[in-house]
C-alpha atoms as a PDB file:
ATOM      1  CA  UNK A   1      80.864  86.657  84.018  1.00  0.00           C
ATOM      2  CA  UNK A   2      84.343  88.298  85.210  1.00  0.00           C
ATOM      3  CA  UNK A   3      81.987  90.748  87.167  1.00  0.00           C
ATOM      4  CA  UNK A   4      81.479  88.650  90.075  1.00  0.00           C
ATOM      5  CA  UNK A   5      85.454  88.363  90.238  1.00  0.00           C
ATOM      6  CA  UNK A   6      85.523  92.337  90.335  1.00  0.00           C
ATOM      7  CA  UNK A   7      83.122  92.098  93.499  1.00  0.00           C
ATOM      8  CA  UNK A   8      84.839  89.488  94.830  1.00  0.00           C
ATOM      9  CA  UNK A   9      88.082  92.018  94.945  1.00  0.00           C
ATOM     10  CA  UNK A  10      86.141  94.916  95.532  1.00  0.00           C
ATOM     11  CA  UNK A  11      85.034  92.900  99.061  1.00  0.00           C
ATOM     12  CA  UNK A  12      87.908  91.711 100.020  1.00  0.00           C
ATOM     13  CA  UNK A  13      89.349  95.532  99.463  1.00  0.00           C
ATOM     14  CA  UNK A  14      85.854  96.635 101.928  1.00  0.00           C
ATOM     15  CA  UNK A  15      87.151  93.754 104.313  1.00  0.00           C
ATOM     16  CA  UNK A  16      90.785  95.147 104.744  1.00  0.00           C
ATOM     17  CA  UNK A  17      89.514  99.217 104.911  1.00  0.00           C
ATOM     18  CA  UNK A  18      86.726  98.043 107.632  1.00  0.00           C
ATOM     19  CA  UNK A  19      89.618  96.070 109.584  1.00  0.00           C
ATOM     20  CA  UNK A  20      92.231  99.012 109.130  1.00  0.00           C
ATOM     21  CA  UNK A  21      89.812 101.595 109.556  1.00  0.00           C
ATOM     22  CA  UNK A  22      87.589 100.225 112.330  1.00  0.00           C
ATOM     23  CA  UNK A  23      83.758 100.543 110.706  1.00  0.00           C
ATOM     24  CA  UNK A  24      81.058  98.302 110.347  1.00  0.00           C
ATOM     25  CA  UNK A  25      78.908  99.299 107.252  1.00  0.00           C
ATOM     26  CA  UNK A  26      79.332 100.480 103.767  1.00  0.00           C
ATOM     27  CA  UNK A  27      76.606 102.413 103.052  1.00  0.00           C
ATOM     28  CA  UNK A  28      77.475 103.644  99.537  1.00  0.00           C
ATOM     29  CA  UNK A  29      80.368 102.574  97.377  1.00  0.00           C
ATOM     30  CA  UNK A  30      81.390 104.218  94.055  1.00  0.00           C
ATOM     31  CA  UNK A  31      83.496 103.314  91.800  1.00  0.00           C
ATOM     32  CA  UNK A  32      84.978 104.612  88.694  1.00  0.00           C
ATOM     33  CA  UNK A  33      84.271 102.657  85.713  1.00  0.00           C
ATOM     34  CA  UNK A  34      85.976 103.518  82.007  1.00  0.00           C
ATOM     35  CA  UNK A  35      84.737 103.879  78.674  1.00  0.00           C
ATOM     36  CA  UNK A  36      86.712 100.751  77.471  1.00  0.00           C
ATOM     37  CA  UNK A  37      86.778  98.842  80.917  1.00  0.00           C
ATOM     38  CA  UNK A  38      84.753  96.077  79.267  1.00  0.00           C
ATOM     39  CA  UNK A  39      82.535  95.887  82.109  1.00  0.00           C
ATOM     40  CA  UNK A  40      78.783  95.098  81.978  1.00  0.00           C
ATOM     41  CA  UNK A  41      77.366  97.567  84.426  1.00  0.00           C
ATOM     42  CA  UNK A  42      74.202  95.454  85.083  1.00  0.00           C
ATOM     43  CA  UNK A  43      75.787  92.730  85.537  1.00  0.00           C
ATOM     44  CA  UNK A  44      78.078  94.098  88.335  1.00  0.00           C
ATOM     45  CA  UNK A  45      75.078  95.523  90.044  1.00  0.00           C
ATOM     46  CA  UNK A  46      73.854  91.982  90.418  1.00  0.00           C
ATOM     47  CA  UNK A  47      77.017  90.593  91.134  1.00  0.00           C
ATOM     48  CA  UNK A  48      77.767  93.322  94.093  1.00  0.00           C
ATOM     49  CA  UNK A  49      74.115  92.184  95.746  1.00  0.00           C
ATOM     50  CA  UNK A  50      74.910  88.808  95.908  1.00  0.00           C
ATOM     51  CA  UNK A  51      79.406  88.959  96.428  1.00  0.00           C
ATOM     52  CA  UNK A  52      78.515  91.641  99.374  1.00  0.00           C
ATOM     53  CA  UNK A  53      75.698  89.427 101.601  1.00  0.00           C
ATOM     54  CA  UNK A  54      77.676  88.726 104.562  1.00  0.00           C
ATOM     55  CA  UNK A  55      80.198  91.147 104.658  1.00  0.00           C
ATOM     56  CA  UNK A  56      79.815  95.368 105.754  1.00  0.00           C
ATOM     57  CA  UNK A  57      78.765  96.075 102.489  1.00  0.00           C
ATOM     58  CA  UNK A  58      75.760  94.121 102.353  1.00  0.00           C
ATOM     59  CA  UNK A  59      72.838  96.391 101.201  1.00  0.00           C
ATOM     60  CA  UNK A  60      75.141  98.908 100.350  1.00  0.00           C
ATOM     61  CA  UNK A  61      74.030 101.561  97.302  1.00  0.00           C
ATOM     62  CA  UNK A  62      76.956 101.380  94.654  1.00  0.00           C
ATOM     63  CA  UNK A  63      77.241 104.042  92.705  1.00  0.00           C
ATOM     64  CA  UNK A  64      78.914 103.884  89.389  1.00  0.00           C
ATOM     65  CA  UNK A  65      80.552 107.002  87.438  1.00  0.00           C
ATOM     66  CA  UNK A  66      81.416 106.931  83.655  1.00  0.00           C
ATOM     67  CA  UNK A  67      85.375 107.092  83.055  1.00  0.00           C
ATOM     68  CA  UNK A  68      85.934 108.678  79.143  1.00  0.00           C
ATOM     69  CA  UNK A  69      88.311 107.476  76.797  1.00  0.00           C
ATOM     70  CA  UNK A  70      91.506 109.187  76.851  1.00  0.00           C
ATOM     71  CA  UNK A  71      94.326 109.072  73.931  1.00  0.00           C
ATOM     72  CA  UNK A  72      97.223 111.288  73.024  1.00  0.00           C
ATOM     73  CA  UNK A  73      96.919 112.296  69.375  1.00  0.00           C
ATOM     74  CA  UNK A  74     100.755 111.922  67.849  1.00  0.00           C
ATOM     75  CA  UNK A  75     100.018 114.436  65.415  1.00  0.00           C
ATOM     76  CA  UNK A  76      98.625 117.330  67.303  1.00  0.00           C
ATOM     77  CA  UNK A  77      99.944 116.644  70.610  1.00  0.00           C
ATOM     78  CA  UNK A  78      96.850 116.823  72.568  1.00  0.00           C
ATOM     79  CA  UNK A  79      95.127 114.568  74.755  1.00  0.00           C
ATOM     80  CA  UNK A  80      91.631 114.212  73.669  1.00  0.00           C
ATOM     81  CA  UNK A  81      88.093 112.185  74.937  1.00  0.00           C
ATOM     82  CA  UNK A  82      87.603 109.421  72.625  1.00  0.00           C
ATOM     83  CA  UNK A  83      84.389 106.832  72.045  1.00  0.00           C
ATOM     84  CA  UNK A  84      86.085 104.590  70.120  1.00  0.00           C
ATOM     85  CA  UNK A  85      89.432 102.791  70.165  1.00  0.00           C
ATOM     86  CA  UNK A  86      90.085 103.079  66.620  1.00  0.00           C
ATOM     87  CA  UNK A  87      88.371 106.658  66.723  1.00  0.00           C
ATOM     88  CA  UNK A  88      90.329 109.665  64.550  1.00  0.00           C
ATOM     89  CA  UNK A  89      91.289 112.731  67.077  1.00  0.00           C
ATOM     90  CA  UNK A  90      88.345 114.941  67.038  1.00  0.00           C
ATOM     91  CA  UNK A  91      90.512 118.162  66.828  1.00  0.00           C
ATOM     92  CA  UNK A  92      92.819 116.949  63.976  1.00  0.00           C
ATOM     93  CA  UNK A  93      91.455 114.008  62.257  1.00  0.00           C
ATOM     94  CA  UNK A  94      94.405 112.163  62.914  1.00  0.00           C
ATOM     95  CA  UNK A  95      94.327 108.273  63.223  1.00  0.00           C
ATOM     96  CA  UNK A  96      97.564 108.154  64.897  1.00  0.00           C
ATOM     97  CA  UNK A  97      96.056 107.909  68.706  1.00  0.00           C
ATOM     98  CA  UNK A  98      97.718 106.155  71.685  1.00  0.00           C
ATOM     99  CA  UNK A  99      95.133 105.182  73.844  1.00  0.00           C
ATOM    100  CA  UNK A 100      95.944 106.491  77.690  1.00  0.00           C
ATOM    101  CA  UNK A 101      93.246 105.901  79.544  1.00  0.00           C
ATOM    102  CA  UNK A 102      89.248 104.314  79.623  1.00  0.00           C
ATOM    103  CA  UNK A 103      90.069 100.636  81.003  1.00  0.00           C
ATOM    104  CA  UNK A 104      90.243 101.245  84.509  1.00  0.00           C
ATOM    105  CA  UNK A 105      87.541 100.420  87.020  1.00  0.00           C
ATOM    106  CA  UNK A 106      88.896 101.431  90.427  1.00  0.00           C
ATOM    107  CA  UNK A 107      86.788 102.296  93.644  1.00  0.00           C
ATOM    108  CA  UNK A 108      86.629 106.466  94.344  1.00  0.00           C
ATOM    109  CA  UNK A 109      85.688 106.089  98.218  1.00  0.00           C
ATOM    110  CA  UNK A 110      83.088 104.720 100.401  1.00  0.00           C
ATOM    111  CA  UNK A 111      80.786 106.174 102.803  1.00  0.00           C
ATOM    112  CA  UNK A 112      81.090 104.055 106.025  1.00  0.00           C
ATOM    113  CA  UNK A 113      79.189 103.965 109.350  1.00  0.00           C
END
């Protein structure tokens, strides 16, 4: 389960803001999560309970937000939402897509006490 590695960076990242930034308690974390991040959402939800008991985040609410697939069609020139990898551009039909975005998981902000 590579989620509980994500939490485990996602705490140590909580651990460095709370020591730069001088609070105590995450009370809500979100992060960003894409389409083709290959993340299991429940299981980072369980992973986050038990990777954050100890540290400021502990019983903290995360929060997380659907990234779409991105890709720049070659053939029409436009970036469009995709659902699949191997989808055709929905404005074109192409199948000549570069993926550019949809794998990233990345934490938007915090709310902190």
């Amino acid at each position: 389960m590579h989620e509980m590695s994500l939490c485990e960076g996602i705490r140590e990242i909580i651990l460095d803001q709370a020591r730069t930034h001088n609070f105590a308690r995450v009370t809500v974390l979100r992060v960003e999560i894409g389409k083709f991040a290959g993340v299991e959402k429940p299981a980072l939800a369980f992973a986050f309970d038990v990777v954050m008991q100890g540290s400021p985040a502990e019983g903290a609410r995360l929060e997380m937000i659907d990234l779409p697939g991105q890709a720049l069609c070659y053939d029409c020139g436009k970036s469009v939402e995709i659902d699949d990898r191997f989808a055709l551009c929905p404005l074109c039909g192409s199948a000549k897509l570069m993926p550019q975005g949809g794998d990233e998981m990345r934490i938007k902000d915090m709310e902190v006490i």
